[in-house]
N, C-alpha and C. Protein backbone atom coordinates (compact mmCIF):
# COMPACT_ATOMS: atom_id res chain seq x y z
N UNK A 1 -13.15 -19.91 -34.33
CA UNK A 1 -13.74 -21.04 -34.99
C UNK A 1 -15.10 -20.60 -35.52
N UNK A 2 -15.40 -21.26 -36.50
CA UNK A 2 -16.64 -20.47 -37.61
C UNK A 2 -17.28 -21.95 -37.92
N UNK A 3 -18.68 -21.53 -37.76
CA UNK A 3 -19.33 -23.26 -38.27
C UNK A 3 -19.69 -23.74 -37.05
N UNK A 4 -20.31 -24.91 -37.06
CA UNK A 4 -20.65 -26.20 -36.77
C UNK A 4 -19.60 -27.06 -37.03
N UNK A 5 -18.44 -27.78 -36.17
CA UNK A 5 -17.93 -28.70 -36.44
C UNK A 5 -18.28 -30.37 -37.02
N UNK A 6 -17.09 -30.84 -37.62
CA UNK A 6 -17.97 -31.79 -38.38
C UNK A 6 -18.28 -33.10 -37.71
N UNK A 7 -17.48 -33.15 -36.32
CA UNK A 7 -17.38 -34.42 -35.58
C UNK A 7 -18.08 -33.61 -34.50
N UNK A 8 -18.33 -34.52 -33.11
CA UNK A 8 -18.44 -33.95 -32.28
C UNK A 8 -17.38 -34.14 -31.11
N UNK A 9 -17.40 -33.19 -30.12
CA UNK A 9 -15.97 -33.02 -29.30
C UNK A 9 -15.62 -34.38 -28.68
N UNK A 10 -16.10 -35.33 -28.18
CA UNK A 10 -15.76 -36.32 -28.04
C UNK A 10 -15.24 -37.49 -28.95
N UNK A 11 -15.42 -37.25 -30.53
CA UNK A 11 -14.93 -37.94 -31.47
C UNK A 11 -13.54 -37.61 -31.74
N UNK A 12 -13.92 -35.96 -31.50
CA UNK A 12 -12.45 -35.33 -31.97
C UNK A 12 -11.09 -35.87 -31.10
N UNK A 13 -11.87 -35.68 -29.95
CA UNK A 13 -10.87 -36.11 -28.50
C UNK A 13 -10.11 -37.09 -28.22
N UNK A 14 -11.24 -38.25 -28.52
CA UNK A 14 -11.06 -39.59 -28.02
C UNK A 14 -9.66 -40.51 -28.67
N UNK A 15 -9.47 -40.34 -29.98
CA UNK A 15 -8.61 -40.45 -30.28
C UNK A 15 -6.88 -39.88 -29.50
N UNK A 16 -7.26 -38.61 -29.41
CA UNK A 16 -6.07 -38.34 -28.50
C UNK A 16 -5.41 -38.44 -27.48
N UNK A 17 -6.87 -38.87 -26.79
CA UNK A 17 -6.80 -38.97 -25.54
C UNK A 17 -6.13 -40.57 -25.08
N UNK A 18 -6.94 -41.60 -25.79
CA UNK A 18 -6.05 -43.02 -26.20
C UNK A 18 -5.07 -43.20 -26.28
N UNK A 19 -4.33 -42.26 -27.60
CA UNK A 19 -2.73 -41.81 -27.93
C UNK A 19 -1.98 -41.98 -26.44
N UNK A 20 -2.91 -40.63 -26.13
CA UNK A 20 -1.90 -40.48 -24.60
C UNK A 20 -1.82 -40.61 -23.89
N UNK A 21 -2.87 -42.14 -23.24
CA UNK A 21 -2.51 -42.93 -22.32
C UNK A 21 -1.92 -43.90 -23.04
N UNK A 22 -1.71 -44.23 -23.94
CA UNK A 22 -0.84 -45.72 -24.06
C UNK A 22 0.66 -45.04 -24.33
N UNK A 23 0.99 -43.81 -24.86
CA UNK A 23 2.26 -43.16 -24.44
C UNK A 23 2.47 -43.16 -23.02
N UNK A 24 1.63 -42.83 -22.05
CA UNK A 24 1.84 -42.84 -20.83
C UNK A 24 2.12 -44.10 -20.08
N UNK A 25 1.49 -45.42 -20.70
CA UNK A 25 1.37 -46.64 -20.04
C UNK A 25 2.78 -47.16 -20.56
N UNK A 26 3.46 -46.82 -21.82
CA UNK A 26 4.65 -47.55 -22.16
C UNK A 26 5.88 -46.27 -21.65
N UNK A 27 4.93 -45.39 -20.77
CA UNK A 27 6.43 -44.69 -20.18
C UNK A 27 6.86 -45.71 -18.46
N UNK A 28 5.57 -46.09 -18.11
CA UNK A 28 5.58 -47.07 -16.87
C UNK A 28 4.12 -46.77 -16.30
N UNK A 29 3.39 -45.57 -16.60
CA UNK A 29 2.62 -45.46 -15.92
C UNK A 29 1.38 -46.42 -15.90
N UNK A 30 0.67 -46.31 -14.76
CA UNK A 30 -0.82 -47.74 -15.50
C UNK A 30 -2.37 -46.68 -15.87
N UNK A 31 -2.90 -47.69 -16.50
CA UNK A 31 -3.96 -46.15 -17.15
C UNK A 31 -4.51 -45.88 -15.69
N UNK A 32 -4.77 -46.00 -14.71
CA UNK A 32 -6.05 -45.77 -13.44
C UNK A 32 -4.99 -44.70 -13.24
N UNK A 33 -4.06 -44.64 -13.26
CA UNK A 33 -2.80 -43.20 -12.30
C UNK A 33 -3.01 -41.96 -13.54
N UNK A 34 -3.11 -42.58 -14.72
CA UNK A 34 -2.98 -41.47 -16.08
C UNK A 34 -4.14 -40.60 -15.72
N UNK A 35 -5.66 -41.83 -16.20
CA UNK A 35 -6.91 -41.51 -15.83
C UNK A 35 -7.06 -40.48 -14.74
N UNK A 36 -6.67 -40.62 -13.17
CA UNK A 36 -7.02 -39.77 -12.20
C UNK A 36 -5.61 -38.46 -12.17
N UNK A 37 -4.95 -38.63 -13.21
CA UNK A 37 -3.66 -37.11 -13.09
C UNK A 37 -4.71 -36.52 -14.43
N UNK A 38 -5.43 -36.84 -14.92
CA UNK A 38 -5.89 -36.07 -16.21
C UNK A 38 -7.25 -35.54 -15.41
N UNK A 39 -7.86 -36.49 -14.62
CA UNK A 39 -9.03 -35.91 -14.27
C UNK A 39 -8.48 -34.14 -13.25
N UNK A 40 -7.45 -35.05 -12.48
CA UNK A 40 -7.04 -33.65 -11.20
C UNK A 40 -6.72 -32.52 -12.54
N UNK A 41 -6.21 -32.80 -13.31
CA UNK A 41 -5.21 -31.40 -14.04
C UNK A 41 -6.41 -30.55 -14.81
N UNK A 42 -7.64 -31.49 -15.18
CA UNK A 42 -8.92 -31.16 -15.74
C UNK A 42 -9.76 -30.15 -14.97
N UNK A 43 -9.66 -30.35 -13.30
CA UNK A 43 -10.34 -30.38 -12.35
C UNK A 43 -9.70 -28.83 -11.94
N UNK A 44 -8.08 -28.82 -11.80
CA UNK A 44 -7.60 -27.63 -11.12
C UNK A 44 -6.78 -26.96 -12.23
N UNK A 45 -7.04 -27.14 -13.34
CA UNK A 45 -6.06 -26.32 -13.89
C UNK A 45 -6.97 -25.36 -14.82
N UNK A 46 -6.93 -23.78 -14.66
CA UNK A 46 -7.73 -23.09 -15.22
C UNK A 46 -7.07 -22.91 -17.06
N UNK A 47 -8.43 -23.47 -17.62
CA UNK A 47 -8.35 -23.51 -18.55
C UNK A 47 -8.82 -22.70 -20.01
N UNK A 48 -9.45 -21.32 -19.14
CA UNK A 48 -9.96 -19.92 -19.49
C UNK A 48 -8.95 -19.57 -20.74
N UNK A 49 -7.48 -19.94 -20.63
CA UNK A 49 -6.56 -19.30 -21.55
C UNK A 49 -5.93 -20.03 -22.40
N UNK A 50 -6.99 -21.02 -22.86
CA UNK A 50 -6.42 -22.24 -23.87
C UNK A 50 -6.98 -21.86 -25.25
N UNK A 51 -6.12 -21.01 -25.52
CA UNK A 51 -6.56 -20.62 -27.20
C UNK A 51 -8.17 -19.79 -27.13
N UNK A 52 -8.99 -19.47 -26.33
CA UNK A 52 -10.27 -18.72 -27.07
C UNK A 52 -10.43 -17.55 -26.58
């Protein structure tokens, strides 16, 4: 990646992140279970090898 992006990472995110709790909430899940499986997977999942 080259530059200064034009949003900042939370603009970019937030949108997606919305997406995919309300995909998650109309699979059955409720957002507080989505919320704390995104925080754990955030928390323990090494993320060193995500594209950089």
């Amino acid at each position: 990646m080259t530059g200064t992006p034009a949003q900042s990472a939370a603009d970019f995110l937030r949108p997606r992140v919305q997406t995919l709790i309300r995909e998650a909430e109309a699979a059955g899940y409720s957002k507080s279970r989505v919320l704390a499986v995104l925080i754990d997977l955030l928390d323990d999942t090494d993320l060193e090898d995500a594209g950089q």
